[in-house]
N, C-alpha and C. Protein backbone atom coordinates (compact mmCIF):
# COMPACT_ATOMS: atom_id res chain seq x y z
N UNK A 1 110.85 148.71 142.13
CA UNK A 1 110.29 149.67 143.07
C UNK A 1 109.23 150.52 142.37
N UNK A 2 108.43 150.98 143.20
CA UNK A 2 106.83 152.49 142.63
C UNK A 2 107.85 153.40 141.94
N UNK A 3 107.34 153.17 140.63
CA UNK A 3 107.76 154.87 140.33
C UNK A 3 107.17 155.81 140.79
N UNK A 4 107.70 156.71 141.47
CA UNK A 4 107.18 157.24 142.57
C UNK A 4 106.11 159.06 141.40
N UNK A 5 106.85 159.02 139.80
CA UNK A 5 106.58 160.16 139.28
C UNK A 5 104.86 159.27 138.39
N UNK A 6 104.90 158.40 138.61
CA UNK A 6 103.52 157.22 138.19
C UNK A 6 102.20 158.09 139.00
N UNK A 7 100.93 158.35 137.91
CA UNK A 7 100.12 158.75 138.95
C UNK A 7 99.48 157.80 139.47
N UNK A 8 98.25 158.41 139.79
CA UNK A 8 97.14 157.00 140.15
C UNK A 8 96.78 156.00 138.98
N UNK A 9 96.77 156.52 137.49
CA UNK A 9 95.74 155.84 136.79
C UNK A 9 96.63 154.68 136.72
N UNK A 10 96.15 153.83 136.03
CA UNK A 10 97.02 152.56 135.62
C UNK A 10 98.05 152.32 134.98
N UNK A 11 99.00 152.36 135.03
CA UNK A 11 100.27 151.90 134.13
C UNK A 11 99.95 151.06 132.81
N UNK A 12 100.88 151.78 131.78
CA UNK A 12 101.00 150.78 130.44
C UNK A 12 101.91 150.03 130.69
N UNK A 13 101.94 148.89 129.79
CA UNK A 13 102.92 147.36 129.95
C UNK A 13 103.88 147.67 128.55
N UNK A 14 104.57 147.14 128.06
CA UNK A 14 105.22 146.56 127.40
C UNK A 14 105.18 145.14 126.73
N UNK A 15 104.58 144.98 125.75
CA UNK A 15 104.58 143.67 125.65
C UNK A 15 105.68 143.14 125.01
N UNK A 16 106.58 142.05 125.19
CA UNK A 16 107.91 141.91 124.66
C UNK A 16 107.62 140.37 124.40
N UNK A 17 108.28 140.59 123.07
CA UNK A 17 108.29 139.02 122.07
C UNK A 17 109.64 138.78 121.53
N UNK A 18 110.57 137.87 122.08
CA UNK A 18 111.25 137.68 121.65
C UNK A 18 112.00 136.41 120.87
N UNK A 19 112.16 135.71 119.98
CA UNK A 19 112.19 134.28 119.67
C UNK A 19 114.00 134.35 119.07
N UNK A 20 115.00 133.40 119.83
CA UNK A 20 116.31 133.20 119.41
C UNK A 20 116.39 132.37 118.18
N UNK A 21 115.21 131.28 117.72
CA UNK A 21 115.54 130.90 116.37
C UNK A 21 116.45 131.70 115.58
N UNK A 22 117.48 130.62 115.28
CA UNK A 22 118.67 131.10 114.09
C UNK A 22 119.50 132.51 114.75
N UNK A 23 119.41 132.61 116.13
CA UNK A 23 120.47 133.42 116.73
C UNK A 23 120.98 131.98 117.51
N UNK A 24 122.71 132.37 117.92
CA UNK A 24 123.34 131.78 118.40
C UNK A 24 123.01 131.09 120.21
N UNK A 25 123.69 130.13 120.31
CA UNK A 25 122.38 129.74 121.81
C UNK A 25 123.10 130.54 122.80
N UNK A 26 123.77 131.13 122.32
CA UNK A 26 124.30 132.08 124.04
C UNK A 26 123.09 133.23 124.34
N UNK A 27 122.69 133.19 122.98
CA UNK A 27 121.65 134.82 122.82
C UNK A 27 120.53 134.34 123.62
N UNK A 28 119.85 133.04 123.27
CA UNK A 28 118.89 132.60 124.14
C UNK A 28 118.87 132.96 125.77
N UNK A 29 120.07 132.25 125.95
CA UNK A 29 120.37 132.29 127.72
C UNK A 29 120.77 134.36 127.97
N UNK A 30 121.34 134.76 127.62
CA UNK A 30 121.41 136.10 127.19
C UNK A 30 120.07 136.73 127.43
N UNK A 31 119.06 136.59 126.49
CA UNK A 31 117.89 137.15 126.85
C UNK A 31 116.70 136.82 127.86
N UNK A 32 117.08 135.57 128.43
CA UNK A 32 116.19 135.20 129.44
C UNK A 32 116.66 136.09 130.84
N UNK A 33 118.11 135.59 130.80
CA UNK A 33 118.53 136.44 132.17
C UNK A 33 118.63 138.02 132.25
N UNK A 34 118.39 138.75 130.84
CA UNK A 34 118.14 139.87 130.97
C UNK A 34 116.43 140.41 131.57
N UNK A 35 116.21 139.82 131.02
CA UNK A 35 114.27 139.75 131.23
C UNK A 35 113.67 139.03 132.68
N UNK A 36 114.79 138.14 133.14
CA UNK A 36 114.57 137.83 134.58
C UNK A 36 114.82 138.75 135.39
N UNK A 37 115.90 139.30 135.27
CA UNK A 37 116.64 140.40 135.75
C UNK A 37 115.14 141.70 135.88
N UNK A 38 114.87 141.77 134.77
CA UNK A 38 113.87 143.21 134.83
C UNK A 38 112.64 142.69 135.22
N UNK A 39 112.68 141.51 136.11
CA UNK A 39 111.23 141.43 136.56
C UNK A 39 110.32 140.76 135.75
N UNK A 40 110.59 140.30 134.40
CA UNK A 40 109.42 140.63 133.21
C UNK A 40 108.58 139.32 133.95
N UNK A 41 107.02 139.29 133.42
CA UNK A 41 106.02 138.41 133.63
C UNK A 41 105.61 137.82 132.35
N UNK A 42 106.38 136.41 132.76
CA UNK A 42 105.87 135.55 131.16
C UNK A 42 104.51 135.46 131.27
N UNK A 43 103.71 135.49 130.07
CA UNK A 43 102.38 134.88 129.82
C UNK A 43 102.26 133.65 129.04
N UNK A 44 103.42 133.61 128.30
CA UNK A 44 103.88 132.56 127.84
C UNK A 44 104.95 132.05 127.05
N UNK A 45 105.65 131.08 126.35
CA UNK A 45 107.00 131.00 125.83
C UNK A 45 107.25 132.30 125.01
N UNK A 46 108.41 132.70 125.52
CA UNK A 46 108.76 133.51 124.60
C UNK A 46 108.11 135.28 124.63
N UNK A 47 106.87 135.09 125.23
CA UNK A 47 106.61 136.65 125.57
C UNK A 47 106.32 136.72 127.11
N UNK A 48 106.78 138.10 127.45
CA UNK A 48 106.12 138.49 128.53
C UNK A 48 105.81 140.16 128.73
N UNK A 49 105.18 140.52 129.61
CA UNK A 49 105.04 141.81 130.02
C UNK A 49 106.16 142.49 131.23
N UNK A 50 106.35 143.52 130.93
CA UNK A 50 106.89 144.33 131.76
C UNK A 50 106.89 145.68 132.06
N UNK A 51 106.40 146.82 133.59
CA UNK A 51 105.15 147.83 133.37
C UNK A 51 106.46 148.56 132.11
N UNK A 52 105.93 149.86 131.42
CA UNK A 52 106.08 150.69 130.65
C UNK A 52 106.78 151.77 131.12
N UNK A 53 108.08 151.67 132.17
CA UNK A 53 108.66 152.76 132.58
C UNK A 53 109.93 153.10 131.74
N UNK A 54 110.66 154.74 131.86
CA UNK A 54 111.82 154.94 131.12
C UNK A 54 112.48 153.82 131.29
N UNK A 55 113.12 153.95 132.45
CA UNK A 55 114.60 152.31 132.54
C UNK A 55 114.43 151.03 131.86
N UNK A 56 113.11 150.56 131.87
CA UNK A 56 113.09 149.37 131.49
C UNK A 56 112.95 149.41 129.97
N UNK A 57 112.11 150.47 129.63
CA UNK A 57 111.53 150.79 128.14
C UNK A 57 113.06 150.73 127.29
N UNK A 58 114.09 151.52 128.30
CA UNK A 58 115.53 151.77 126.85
C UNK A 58 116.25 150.45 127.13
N UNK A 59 116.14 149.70 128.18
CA UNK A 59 116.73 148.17 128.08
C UNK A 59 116.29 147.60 127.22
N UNK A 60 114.81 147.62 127.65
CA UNK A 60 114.52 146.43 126.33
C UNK A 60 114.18 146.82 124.77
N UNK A 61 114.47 148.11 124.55
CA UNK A 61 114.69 148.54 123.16
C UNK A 61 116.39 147.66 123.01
N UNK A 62 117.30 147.97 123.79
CA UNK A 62 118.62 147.85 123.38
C UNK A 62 118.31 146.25 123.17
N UNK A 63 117.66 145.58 124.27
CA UNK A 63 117.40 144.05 124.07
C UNK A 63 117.02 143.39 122.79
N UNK A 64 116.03 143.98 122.62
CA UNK A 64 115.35 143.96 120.86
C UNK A 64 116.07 143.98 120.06
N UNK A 65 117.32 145.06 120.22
CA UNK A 65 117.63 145.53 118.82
C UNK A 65 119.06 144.62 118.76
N UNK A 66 119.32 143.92 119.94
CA UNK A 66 120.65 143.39 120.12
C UNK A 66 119.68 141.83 119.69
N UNK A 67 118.94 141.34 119.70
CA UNK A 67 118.59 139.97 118.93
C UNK A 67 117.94 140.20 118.14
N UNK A 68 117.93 141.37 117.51
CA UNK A 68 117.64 141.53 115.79
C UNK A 68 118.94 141.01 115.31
N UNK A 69 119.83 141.69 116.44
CA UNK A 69 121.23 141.78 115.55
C UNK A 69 122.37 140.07 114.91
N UNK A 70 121.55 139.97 116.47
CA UNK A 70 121.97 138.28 116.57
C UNK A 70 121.38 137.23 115.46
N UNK A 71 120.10 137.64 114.91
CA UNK A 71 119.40 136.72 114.14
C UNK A 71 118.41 136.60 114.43
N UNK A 72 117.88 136.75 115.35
CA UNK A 72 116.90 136.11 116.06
C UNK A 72 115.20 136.95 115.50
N UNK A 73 114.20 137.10 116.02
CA UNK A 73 113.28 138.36 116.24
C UNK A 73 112.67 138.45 117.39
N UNK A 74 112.41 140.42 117.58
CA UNK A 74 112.00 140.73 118.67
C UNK A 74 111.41 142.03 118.40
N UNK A 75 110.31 141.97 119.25
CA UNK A 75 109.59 143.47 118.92
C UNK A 75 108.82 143.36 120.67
N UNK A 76 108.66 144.90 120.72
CA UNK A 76 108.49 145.38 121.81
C UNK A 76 107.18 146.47 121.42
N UNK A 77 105.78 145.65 122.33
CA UNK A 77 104.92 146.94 121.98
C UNK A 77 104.10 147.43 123.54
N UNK A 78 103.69 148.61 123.09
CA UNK A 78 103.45 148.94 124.14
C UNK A 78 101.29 148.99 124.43
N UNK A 79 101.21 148.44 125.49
CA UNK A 79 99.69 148.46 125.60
C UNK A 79 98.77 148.88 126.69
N UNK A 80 97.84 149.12 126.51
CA UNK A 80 96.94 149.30 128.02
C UNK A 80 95.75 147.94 128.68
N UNK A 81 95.90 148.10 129.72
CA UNK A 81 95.34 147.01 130.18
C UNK A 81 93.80 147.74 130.92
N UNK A 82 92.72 147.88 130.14
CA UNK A 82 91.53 148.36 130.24
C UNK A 82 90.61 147.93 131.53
N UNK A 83 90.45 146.91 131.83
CA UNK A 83 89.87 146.29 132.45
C UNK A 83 91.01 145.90 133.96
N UNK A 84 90.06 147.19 134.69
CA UNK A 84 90.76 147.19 136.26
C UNK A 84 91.22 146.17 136.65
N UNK A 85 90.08 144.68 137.05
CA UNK A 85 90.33 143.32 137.47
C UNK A 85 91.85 142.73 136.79
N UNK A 86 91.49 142.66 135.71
CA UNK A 86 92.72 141.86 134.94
C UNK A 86 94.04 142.57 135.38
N UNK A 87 94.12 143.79 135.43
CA UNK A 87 95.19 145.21 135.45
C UNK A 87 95.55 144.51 137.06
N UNK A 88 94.97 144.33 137.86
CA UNK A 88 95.18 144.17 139.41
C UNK A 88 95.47 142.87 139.49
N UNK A 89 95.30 142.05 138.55
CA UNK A 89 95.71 140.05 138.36
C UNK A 89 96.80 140.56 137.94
N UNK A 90 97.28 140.76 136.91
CA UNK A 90 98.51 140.93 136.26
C UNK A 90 99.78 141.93 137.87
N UNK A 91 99.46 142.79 138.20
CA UNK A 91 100.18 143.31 139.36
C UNK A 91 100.39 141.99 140.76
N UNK A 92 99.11 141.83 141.12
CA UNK A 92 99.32 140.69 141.97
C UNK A 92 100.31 139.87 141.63
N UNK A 93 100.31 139.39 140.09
CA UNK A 93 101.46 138.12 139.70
C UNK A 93 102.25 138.34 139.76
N UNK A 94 102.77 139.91 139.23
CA UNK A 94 104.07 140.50 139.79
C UNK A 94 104.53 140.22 140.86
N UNK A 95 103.51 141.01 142.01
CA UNK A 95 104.06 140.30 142.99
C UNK A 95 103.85 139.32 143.87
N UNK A 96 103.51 138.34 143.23
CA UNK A 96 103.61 137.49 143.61
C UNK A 96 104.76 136.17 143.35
N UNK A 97 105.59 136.86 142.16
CA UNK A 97 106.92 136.60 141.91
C UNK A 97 107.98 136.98 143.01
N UNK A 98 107.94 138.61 143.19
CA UNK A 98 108.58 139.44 143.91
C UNK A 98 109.13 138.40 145.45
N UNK A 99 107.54 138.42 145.66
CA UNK A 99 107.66 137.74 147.20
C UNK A 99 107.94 136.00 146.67
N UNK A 100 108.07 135.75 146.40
CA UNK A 100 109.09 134.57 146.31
C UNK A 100 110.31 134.42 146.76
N UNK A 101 110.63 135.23 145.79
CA UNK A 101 112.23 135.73 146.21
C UNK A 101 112.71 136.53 147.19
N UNK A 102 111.85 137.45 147.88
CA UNK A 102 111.92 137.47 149.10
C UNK A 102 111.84 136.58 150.20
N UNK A 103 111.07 136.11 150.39
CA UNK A 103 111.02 135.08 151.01
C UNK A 103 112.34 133.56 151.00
N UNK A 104 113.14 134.06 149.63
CA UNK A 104 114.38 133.06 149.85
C UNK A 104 114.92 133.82 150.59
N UNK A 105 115.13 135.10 150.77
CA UNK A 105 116.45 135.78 151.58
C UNK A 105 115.76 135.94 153.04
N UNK A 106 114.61 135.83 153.56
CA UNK A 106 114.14 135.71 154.85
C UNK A 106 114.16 134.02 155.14
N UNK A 107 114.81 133.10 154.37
CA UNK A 107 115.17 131.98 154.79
C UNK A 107 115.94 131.33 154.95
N UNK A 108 116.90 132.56 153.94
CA UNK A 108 118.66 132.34 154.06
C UNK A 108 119.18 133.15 155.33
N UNK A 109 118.42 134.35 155.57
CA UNK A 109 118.91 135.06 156.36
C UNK A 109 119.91 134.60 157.64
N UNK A 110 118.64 133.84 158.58
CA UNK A 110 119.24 132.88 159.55
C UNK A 110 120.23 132.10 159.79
N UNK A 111 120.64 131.79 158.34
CA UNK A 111 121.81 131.05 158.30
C UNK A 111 123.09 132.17 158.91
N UNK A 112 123.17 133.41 158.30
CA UNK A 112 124.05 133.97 158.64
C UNK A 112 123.42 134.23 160.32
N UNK A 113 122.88 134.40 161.04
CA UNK A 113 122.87 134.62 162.10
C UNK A 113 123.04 133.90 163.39
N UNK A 114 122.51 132.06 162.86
CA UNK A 114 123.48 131.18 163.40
C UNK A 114 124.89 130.97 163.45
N UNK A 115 125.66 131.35 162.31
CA UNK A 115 127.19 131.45 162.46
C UNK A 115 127.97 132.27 163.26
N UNK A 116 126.49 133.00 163.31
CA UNK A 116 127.39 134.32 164.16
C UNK A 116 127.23 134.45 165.72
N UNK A 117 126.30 133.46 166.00
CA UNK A 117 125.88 133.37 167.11
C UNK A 117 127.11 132.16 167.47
N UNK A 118 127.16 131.10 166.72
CA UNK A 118 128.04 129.90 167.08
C UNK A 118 129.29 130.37 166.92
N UNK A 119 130.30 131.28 166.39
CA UNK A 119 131.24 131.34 166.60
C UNK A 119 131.97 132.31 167.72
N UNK A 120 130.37 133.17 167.90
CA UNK A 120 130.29 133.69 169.30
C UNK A 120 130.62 132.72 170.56
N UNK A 121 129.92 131.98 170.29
CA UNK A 121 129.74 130.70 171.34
C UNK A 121 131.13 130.28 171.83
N UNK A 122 131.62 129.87 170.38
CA UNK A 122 132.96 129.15 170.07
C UNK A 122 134.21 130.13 171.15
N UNK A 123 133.93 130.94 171.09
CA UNK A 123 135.17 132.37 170.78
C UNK A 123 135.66 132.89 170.10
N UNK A 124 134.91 132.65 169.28
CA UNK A 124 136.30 132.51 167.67
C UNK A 124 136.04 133.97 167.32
N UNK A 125 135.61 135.17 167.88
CA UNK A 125 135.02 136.16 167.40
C UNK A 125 136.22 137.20 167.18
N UNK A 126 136.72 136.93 165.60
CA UNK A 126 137.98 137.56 165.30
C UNK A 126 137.75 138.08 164.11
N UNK A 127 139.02 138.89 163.95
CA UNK A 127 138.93 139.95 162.42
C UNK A 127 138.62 139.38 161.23
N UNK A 128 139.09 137.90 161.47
CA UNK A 128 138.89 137.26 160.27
C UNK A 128 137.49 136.46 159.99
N UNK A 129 136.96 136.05 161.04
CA UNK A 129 135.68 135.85 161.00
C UNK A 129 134.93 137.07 160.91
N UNK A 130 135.24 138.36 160.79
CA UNK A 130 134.81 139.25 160.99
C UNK A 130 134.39 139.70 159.46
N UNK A 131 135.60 139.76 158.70
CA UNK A 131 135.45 140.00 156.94
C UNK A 131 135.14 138.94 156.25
N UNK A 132 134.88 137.37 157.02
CA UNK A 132 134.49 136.42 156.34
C UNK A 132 132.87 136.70 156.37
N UNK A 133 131.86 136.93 157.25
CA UNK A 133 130.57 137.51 157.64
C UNK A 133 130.49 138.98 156.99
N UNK A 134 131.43 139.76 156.61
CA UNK A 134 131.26 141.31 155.89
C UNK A 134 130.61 140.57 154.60
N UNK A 135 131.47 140.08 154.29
CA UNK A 135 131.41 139.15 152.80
C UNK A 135 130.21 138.39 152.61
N UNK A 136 129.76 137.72 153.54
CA UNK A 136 128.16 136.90 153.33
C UNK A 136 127.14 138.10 153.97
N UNK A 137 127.33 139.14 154.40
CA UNK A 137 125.90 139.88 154.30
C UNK A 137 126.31 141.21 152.91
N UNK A 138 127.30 141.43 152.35
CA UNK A 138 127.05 142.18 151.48
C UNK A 138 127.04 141.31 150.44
N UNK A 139 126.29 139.90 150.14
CA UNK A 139 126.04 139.30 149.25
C UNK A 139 124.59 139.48 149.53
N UNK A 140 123.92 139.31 150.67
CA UNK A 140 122.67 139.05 151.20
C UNK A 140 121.99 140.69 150.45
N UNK A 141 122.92 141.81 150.85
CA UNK A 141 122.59 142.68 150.57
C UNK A 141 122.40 143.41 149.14
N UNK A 142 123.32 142.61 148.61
CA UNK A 142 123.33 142.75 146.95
C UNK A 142 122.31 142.04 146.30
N UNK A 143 121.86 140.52 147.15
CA UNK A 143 120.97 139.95 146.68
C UNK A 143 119.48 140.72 146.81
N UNK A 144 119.50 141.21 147.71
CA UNK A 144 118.14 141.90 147.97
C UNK A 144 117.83 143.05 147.02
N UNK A 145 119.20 143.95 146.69
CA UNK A 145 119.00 145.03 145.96
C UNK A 145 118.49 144.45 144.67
N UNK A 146 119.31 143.47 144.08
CA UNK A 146 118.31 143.20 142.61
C UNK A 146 117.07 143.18 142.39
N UNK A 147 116.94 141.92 143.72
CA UNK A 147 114.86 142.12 143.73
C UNK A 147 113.96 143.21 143.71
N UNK A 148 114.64 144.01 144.48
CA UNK A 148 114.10 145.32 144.86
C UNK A 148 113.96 146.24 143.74
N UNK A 149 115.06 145.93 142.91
CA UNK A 149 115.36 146.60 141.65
C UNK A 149 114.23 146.30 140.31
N UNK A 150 113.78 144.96 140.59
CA UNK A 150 112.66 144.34 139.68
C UNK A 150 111.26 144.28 140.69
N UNK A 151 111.31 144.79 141.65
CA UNK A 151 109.64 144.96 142.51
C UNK A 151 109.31 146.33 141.63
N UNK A 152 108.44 146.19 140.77
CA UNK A 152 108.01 147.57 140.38
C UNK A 152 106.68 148.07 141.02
N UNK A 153 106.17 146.78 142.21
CA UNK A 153 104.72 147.20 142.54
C UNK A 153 104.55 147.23 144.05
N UNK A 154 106.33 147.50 144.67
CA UNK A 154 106.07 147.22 146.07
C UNK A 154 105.12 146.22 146.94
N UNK A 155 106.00 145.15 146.12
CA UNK A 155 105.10 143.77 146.97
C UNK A 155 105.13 143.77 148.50
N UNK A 156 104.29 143.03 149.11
CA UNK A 156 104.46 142.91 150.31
C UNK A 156 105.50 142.13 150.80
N UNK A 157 106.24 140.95 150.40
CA UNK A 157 107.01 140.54 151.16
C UNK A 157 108.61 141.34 151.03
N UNK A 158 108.41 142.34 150.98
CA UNK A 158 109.85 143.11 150.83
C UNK A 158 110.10 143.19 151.83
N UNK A 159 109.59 143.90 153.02
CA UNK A 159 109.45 144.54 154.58
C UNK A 159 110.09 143.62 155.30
N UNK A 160 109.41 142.38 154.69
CA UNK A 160 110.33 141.41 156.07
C UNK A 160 111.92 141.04 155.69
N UNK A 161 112.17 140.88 154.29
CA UNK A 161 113.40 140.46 153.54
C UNK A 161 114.08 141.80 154.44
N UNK A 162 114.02 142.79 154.14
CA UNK A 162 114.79 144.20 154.36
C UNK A 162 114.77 144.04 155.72
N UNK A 163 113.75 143.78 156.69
CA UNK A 163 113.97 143.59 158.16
C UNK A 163 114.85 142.50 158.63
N UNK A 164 115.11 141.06 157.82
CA UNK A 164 116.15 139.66 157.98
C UNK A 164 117.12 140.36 157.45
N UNK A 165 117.83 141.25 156.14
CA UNK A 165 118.58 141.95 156.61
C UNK A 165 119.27 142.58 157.17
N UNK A 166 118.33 143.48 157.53
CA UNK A 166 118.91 144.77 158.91
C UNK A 166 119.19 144.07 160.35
N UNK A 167 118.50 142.67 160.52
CA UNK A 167 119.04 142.13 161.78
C UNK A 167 119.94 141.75 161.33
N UNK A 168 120.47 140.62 160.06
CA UNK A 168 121.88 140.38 159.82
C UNK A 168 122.91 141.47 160.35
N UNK A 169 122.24 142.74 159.54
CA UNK A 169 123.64 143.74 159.98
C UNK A 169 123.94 144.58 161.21
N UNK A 170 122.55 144.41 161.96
CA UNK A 170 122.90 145.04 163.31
C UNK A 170 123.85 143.23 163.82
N UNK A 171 123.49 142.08 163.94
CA UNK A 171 124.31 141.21 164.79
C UNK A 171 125.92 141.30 164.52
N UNK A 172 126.25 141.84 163.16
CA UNK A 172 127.58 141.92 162.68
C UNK A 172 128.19 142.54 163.15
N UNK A 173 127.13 144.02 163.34
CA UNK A 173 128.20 144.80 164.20
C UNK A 173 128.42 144.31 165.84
N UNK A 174 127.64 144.04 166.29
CA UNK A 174 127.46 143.00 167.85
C UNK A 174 129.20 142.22 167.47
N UNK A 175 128.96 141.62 166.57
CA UNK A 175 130.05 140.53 166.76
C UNK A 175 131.36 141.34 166.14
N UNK A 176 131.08 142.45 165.77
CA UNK A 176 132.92 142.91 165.46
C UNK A 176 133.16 143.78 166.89
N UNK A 177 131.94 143.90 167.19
CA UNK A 177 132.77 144.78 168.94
C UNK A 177 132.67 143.78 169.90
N UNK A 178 132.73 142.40 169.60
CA UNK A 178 133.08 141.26 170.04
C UNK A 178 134.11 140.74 169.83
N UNK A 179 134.42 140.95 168.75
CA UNK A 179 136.49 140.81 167.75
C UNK A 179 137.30 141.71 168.74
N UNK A 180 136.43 142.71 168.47
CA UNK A 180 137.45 143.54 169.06
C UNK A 180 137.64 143.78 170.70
N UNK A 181 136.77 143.13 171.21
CA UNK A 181 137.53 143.46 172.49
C UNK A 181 138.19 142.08 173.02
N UNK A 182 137.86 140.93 171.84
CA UNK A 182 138.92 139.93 171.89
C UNK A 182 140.56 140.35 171.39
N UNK A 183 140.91 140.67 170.69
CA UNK A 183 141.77 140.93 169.77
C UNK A 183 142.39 142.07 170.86
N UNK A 184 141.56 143.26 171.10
CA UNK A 184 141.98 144.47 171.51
C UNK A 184 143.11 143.93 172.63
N UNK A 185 142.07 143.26 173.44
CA UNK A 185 142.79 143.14 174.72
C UNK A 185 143.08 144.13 175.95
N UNK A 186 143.67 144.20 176.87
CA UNK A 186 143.55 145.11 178.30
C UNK A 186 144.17 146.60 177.38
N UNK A 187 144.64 146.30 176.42
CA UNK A 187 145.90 147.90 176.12
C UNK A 187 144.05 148.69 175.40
N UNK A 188 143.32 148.43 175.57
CA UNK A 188 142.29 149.09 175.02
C UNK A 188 141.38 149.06 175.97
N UNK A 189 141.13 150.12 177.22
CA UNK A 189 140.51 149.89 178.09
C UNK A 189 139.10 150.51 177.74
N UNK A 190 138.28 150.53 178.13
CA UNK A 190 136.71 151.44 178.00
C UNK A 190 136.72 152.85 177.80
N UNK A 191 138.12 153.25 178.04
CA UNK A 191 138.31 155.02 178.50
C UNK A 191 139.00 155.06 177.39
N UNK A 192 139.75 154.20 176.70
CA UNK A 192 140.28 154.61 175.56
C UNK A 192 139.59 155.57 174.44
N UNK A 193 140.68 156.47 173.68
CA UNK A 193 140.03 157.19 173.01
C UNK A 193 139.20 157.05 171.57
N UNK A 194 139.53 155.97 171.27
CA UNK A 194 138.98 154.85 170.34
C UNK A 194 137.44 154.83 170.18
N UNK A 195 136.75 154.70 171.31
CA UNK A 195 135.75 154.47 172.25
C UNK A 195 134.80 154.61 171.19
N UNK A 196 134.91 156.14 170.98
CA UNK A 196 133.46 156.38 170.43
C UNK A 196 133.38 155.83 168.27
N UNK A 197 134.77 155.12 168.55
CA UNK A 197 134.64 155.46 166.53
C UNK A 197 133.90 154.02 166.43
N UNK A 198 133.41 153.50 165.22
CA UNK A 198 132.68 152.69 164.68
C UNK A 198 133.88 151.73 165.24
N UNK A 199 133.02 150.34 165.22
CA UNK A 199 133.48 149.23 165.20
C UNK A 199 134.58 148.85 164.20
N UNK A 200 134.04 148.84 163.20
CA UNK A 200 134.87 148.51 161.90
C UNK A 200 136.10 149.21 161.53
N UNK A 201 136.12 150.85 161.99
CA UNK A 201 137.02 151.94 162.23
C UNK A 201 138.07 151.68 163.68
N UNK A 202 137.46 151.30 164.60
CA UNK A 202 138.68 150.08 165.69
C UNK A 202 139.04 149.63 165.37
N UNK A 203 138.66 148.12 164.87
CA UNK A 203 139.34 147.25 164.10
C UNK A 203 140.35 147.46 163.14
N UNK A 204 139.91 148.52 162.26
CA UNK A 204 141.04 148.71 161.96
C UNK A 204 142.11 149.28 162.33
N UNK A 205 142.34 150.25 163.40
CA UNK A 205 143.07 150.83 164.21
C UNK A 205 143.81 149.83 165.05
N UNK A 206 143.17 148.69 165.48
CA UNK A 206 143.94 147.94 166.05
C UNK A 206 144.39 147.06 164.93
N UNK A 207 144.17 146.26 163.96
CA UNK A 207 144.86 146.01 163.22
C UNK A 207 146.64 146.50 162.71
């Protein structure tokens, strides 16, 4: 995400070099998925950039200093990128990573919203299909937070990921006050006092 305390001028990078030679091979896989994790932008084996903010800056010090420890070498420097054009290529690639991976969760999305539509269909619209669907959109939702967590340049395809989202979770609730007035049955009429609490807060009441 923008650091929002970032002014206008351009952000410094980080340039990070890290090589596992003569560290153990877990360290390898170890430091890739840490550095995937933070977004970083390879330029090539073994190095990449990542912008120059606090959070990322004390990770990848600890990163460094944890495959010094391993054997390996790693150094972390910090630079400016002078030349506007290049400065705005290098951001674009960012995100142009970003929206990749957005774009998987605006293609997974649907999946959850056909199930939920078909077991609508079915009838099957019960408590247990109910926490089986809790369970696949707070994955959807966890999945999104990481990305979001490594967009440091507010790419564009975020908006729609976060919007295939938010329809996931408005249909969920559709389909648990669909459980529930399966499940509920006549002893839970419209006037009941129930009425006004959340879906999920019925359910469990009738549970």
């Amino acid at each position: 995400m923008i650091d929002e305390t970032a002014g206008p001028e351009q952000e410094r990078f980080l340039l990070v070099s890290a090589s596992t030679a003569g560290a153990p091979a877990a360290t390898r896989v170890r430091v890739w998925r840490k550095l995937r994790s933070l977004g970083a932008l390879y330029l090539q084996q073994s190095v990449c950039l990542l912008p120059d903010r606090a959070p990322v800056r004390r990770q990848v010090q600890r990163l460094v200093a944890s495959v010094r420890k391993d054997g390996g070498t790693a150094r972390s420097l910090t630079v400016d990128i002078a030349d506007t054009v290049e400065y705005a290529e290098l951001v674009a690639e960012f995100n142009a990573a970003r929206d990749i991976e957005y774009a998987e969760v605006v293609e997974r999305a649907p999946e959850l919203l056909a199930e939920l539509e078909m077991e609508t269909a079915r009838g099957r619209a019960t408590y247990a299909e109910v926490e089986e669907s809790e369970a696949d959109l707070e994955r959807f939702e966890k999945w999104l937070a990481k990305i979001s967590a490594r967009d440091h340049f507010a790419a564009p395809g975020g908006q729609a990921a976060r919007e295939a989202v938010e329809r996931c979770r408005a249909a969920l609730a559709a389909f648990e006050d669909a459980a529930l007035a399966a499940e509920a049955g006549p002893a839970h009429a419209p006037d009941a006092p129930e009425r006004d609490l959340p879906a999920s807060a019925r359910l469990r009441a009738v549970d």
